[in-house]
Protein backbone atom coordinates (compact mmCIF):
# COMPACT_ATOMS: atom_id res chain seq x y z
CA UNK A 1 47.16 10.27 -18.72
CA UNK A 2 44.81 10.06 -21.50
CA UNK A 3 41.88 12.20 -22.41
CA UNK A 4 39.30 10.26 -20.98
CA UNK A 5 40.84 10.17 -17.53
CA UNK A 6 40.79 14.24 -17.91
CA UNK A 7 36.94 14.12 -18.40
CA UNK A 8 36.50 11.66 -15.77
CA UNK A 9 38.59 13.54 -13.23
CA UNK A 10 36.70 16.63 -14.68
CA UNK A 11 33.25 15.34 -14.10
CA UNK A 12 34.83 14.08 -10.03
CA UNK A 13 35.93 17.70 -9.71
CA UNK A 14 32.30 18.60 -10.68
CA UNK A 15 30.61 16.84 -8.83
CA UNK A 16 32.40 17.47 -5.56
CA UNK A 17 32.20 20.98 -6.13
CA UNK A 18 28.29 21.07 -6.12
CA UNK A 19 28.68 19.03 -3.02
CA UNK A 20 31.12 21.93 -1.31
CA UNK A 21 28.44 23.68 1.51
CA UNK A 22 27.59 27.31 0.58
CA UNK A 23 26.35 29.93 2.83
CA UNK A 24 22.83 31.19 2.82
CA UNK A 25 22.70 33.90 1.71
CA UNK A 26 19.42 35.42 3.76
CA UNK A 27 19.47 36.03 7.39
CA UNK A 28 17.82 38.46 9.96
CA UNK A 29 16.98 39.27 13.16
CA UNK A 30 15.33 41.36 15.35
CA UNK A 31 16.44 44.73 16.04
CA UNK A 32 13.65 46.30 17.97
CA UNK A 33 13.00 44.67 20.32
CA UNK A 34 16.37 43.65 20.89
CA UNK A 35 16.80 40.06 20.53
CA UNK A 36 18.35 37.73 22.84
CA UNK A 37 21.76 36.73 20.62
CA UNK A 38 22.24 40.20 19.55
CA UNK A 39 22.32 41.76 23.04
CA UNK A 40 25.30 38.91 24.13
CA UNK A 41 26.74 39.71 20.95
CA UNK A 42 26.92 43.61 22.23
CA UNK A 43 28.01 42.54 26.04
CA UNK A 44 31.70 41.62 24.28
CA UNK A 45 31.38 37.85 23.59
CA UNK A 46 35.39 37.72 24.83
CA UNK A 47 34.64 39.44 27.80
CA UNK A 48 30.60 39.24 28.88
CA UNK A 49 29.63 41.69 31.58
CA UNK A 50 26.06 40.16 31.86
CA UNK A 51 25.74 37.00 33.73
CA UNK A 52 23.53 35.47 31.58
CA UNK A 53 25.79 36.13 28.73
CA UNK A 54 28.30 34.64 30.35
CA UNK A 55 26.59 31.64 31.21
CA UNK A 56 25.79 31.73 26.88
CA UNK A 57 29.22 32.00 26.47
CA UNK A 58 30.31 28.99 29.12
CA UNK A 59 27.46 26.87 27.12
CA UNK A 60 28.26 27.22 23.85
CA UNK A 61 31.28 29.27 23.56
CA UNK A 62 31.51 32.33 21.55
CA UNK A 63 31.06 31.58 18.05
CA UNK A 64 27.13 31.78 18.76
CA UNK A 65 27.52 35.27 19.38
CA UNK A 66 29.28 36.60 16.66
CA UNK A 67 27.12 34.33 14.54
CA UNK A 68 24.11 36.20 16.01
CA UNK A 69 22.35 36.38 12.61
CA UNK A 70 22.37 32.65 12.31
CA UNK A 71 19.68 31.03 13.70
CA UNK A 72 17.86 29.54 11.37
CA UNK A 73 16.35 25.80 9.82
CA UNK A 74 17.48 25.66 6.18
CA UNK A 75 14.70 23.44 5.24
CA UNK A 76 12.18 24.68 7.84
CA UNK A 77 9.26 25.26 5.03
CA UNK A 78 6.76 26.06 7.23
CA UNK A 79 7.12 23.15 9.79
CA UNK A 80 8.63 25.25 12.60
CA UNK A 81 6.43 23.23 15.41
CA UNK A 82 6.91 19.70 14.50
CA UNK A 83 10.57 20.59 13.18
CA UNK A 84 11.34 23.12 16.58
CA UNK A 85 11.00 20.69 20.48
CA UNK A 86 9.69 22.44 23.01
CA UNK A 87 12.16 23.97 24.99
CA UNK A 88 14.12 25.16 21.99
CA UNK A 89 12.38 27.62 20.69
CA UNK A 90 15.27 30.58 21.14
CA UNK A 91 17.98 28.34 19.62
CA UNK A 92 15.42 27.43 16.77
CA UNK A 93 16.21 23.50 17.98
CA UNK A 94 20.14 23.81 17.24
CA UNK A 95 22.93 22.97 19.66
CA UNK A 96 24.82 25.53 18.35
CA UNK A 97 22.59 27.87 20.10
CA UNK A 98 21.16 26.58 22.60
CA UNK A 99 22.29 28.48 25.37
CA UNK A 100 19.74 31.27 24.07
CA UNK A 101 17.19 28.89 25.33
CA UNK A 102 18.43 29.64 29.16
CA UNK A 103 15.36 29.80 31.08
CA UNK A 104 15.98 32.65 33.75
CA UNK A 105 14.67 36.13 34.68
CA UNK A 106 17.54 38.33 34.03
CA UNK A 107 17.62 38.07 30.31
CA UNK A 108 17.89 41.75 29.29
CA UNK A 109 14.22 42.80 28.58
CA UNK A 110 13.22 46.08 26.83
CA UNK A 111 9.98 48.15 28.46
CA UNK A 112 7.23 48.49 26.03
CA UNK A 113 3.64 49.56 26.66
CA UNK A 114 0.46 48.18 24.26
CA UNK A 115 -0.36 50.29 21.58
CA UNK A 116 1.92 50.84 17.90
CA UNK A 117 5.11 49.97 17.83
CA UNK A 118 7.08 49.88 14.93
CA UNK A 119 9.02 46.28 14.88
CA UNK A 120 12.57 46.64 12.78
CA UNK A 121 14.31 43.59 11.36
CA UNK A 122 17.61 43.57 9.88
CA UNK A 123 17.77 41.45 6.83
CA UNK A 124 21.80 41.69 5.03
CA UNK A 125 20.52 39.92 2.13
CA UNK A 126 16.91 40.97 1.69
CA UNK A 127 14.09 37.85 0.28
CA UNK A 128 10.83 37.88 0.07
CA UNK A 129 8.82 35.93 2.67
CA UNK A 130 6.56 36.43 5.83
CA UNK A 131 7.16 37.74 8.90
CA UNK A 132 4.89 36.17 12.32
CA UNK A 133 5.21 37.50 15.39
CA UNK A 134 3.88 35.95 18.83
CA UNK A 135 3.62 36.79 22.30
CA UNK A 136 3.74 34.79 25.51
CA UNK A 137 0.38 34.02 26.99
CA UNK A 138 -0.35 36.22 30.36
CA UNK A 139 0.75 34.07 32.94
CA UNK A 140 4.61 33.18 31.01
CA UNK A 141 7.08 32.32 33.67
CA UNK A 142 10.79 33.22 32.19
CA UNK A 143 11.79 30.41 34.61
CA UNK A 144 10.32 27.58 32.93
CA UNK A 145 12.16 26.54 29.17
CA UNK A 146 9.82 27.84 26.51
CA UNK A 147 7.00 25.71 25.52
CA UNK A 148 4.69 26.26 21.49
CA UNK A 149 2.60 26.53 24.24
CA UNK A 150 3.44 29.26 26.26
CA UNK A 151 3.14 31.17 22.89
CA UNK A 152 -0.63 32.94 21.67
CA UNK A 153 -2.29 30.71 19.67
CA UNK A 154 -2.20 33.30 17.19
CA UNK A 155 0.54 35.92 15.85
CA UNK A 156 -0.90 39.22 16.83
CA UNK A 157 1.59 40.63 13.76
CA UNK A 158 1.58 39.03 9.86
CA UNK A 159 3.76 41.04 7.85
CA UNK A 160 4.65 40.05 3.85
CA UNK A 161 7.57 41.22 1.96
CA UNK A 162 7.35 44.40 4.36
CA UNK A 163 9.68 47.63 2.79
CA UNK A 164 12.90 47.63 3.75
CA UNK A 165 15.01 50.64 3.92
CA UNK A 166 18.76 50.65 3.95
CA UNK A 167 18.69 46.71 5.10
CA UNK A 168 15.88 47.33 7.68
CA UNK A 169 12.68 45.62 7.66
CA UNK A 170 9.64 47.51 8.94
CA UNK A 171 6.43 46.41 10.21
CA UNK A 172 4.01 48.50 11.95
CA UNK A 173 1.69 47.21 14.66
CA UNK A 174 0.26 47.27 17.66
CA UNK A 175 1.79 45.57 20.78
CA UNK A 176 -1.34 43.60 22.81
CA UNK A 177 -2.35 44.84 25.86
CA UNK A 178 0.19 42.69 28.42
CA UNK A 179 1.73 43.47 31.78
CA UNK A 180 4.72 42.38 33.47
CA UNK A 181 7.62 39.93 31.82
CA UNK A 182 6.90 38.62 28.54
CA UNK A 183 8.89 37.71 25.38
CA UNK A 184 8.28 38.16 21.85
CA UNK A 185 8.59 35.39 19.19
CA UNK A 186 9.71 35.94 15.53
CA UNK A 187 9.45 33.87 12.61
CA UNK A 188 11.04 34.89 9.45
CA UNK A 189 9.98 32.61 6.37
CA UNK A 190 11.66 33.03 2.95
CA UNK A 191 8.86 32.35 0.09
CA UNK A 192 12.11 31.99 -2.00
CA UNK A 193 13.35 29.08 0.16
CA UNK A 194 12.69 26.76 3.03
CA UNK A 195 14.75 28.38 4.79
CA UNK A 196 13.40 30.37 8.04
CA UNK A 197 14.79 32.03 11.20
CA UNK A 198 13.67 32.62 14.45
CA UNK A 199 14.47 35.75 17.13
CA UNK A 200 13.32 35.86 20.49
CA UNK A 201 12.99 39.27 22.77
CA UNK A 202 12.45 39.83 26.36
CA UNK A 203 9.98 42.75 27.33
CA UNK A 204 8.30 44.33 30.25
CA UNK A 205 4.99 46.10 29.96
CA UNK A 206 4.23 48.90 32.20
CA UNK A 207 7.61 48.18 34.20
CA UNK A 208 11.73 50.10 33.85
CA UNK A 209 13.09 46.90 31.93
CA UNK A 210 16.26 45.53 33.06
CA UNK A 211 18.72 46.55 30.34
CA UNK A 212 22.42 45.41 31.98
CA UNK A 213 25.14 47.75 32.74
CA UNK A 214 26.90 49.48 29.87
CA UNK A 215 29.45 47.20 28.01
CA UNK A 216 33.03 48.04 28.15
CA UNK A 217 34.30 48.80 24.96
CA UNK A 218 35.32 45.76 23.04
CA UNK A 219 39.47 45.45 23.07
CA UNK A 220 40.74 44.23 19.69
CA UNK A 221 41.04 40.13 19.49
CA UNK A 222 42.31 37.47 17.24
CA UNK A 223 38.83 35.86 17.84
CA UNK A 224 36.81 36.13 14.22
CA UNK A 225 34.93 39.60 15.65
CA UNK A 226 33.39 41.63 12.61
CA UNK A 227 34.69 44.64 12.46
CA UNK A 228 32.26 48.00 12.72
CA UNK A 229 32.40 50.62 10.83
CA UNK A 230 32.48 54.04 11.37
CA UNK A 231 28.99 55.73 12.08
CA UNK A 232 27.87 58.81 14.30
CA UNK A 233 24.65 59.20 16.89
CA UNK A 234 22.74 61.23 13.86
CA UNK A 235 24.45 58.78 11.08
CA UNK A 236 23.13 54.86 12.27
CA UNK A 237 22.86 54.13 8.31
CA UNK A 238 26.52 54.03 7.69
CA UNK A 239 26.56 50.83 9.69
CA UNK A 240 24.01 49.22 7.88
CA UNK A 241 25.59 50.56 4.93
CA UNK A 242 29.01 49.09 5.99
CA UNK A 243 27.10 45.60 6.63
CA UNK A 244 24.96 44.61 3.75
CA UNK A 245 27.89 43.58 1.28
CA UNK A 246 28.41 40.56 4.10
CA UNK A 247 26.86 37.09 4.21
CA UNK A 248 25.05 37.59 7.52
CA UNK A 249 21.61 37.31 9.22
CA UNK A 250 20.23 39.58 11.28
CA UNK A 251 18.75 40.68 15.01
CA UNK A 252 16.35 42.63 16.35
CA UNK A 253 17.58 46.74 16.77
CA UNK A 254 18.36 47.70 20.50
CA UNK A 255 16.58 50.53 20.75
CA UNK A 256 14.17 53.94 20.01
CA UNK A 257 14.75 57.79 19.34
CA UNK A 258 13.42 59.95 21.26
CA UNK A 259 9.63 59.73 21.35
CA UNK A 260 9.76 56.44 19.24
CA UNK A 261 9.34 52.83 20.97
CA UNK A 262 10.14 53.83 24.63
CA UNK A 263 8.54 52.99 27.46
CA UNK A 264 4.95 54.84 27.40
CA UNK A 265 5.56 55.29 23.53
CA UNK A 266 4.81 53.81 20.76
CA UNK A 267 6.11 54.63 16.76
CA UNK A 268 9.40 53.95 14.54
CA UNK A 269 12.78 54.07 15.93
CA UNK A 270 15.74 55.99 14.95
CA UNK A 271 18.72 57.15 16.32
CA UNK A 272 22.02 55.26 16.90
CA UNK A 273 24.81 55.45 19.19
CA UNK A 274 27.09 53.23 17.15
CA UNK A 275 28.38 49.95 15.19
CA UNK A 276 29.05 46.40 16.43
CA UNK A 277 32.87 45.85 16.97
CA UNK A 278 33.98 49.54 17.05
CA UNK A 279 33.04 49.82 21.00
CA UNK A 280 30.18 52.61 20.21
CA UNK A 281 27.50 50.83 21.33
CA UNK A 282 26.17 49.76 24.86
CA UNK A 283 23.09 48.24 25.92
CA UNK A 284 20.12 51.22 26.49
CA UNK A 285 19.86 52.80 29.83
CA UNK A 286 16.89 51.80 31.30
CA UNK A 287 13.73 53.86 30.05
CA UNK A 288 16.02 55.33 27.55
CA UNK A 289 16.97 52.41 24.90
CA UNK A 290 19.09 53.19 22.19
CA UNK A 291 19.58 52.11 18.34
CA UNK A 292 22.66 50.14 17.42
CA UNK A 293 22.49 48.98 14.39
CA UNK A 294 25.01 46.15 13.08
CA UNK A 295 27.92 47.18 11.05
CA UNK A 296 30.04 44.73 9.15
CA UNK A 297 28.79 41.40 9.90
CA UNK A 298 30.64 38.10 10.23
CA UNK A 299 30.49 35.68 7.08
CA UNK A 300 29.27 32.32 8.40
CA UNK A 301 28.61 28.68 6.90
CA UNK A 302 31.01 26.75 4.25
CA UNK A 303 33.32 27.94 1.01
CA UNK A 304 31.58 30.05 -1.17
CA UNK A 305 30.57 27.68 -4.22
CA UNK A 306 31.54 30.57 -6.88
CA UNK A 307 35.69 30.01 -5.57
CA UNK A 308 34.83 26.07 -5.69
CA UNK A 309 33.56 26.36 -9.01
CA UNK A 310 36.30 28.48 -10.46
CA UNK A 311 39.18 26.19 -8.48
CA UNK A 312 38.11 22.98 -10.24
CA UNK A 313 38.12 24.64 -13.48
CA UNK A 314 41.48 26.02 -13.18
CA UNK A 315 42.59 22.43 -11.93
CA UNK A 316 40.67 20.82 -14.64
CA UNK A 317 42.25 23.47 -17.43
CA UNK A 318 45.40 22.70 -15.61
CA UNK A 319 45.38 18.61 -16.22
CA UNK A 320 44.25 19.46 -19.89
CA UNK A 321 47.68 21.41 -20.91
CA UNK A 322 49.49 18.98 -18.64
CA UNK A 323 48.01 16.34 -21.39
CA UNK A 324 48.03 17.65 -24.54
CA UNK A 325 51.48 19.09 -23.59
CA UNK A 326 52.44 15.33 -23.21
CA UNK A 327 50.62 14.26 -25.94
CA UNK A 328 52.61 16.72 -28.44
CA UNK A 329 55.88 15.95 -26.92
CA UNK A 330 55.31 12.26 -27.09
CA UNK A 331 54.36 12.81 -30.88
CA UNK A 332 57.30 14.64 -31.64
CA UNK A 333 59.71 12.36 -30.02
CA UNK A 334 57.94 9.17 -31.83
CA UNK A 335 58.35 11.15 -35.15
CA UNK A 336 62.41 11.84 -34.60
């Protein structure tokens, strides 16, 4: 091999490297209200107790769930209604997700009354960008597949580069005055990047909610579950603590403390009742929701570029002592 095949193999190795998909390295979700992929991913994607969860599950399989901070458009740049169909809002127009788009009226749906509410996105890998938020027009029927349309014209909520505390986005508003089933549309777009995600969560206004039974604690599995970390009711940080150091996304939190977003309430939430994956958490009890924040969170998308980078120059360095080795054996051989 001479040294010109090294540097052409070394530029190949380059050049395929670059091309190796990376993981973003932003994502988020809603976390109060509770949004539609994070409350599967609490009913035990291996064993769903809610039927609409299981339906979720029978659509698209579990991945979905545990990838529950993933739905997003990489190269969404603002175009989220010509790039989004109608219909496909929830999934954010991917067929990975698309059984969040399952128009039915027993999606989970938190009880919220107008007036503030504190709205609390988690965000493992915080960016700058803009947060809208959008409500159903009176009238929304859950049974029909969401349409732009059946959205405000308007976000009733702008929020930029709000403060985020321990991994927690903030943004204080005030919910419109609604009654009866509605759901709640988020857009997160990075300023950063294209990139953007999308949350939807099901509320009542002026009604009990319809939060589920509690979810049986989650067994251990060979499935690729993140696994929680260890966090107390007066302690909810040490999950998001546990969680940040992950490539993840993010949901919206299930829940209030006492006096904070429940029904006939408005303010910040607070208290949590445990981490994803450790079998702490359940669903809130109606007119009492709680907050469960996530703890470690699954890595999704491709091979880290850093470990492509660094494998192609150990295979490059590798070729280039396997050559000049060579060379200075053949050079001592031709000069005996």
């Amino acid at each position: 091999m001479t040294l010109t095949c090294v540097k052409r193999l070394a530029l190949a190795l380059v050049v395929l490297v670059v091309g190796i998909p990376s993981p973003a390295l932003a994502h988020g979700t809603m976390v109060n209200p509770v949004s539609r992929a994070y409350t599967c991913y609490k009913d035990n994607p291996e064993r769903p107790s809610l039927p609409v969860c299981r339906d979720v599950v029978g659509i698209g399989g579990t991945q979905p769930l545990y990838d529950w901070n993933e739905v997003n458009i990489a190269n969404a740049a603002g175009n989220h209604r010509s790039l989004i169909p109608d219909g496909r809002l929830c999934s954010a127009g991917r067929d990975k997700y698309r059984g969040l788009d399952l128009a039915r009226a027993d999606w989970p749906a938190q009880a919220v009354s107008p007036g503030p509410f504190t709205f609390r996105f988690i965000g493992t890998a915080p960016h700058r960008g803009s947060f809208e938020l959008y409500l159903t027009r009176d009238g929304y029927n859950p049974l029909k597949p969401l349409a732009w349309s059946d959205l405000e014209a308007a976000p009733f909520l702008r929020a930029t580069d709000p403060p985020i505390t321990n991994g927690v986005y903030s943004m204080s508003g005030a919910l419109p005055s609604k009654s009866g089933r509605h759901l709640l549309y988020v857009i997160w777009q990075r300023s950063d990047s294209p990139e953007a995600f999308y949350s939807c969560s099901d509320l009542t206004f002026g009604g009990n909610g319809t939060p589920g039974q509690p979810v049986p604690p989650a067994s251990p599995s060979p499935s690729p579950s993140p696994t929680g970390s260890p966090a107390s009711p007066g302690n909810p940080d040490a999950c998001l603590r546990a969680g940040t150091g992950h490539i993840g996304h993010g949901t919206s939190n299930v829940g209030t403390e006492p006096g904070g977003n429940g029904p006939g309430s408005g303010g910040s939430s607070g208290s949590g009742v445990g981490c994803p994956g450790d079998g702490g958490g359940v669903p809130p009890a109606a007119g009492a929701p709680a907050d469960d924040l996530p703890g470690a969170l699954p890595q999704t998308g491709g091979i880290p570029w850093r470990w492509g980078v660094y494998g192609a120059l150990l295979l490059v360095a590798g070729l280039f002592l396997a050559w000049f080795a060579r060379e200075k054996w053949t050079g001592r051989h031709r000069a005996s």
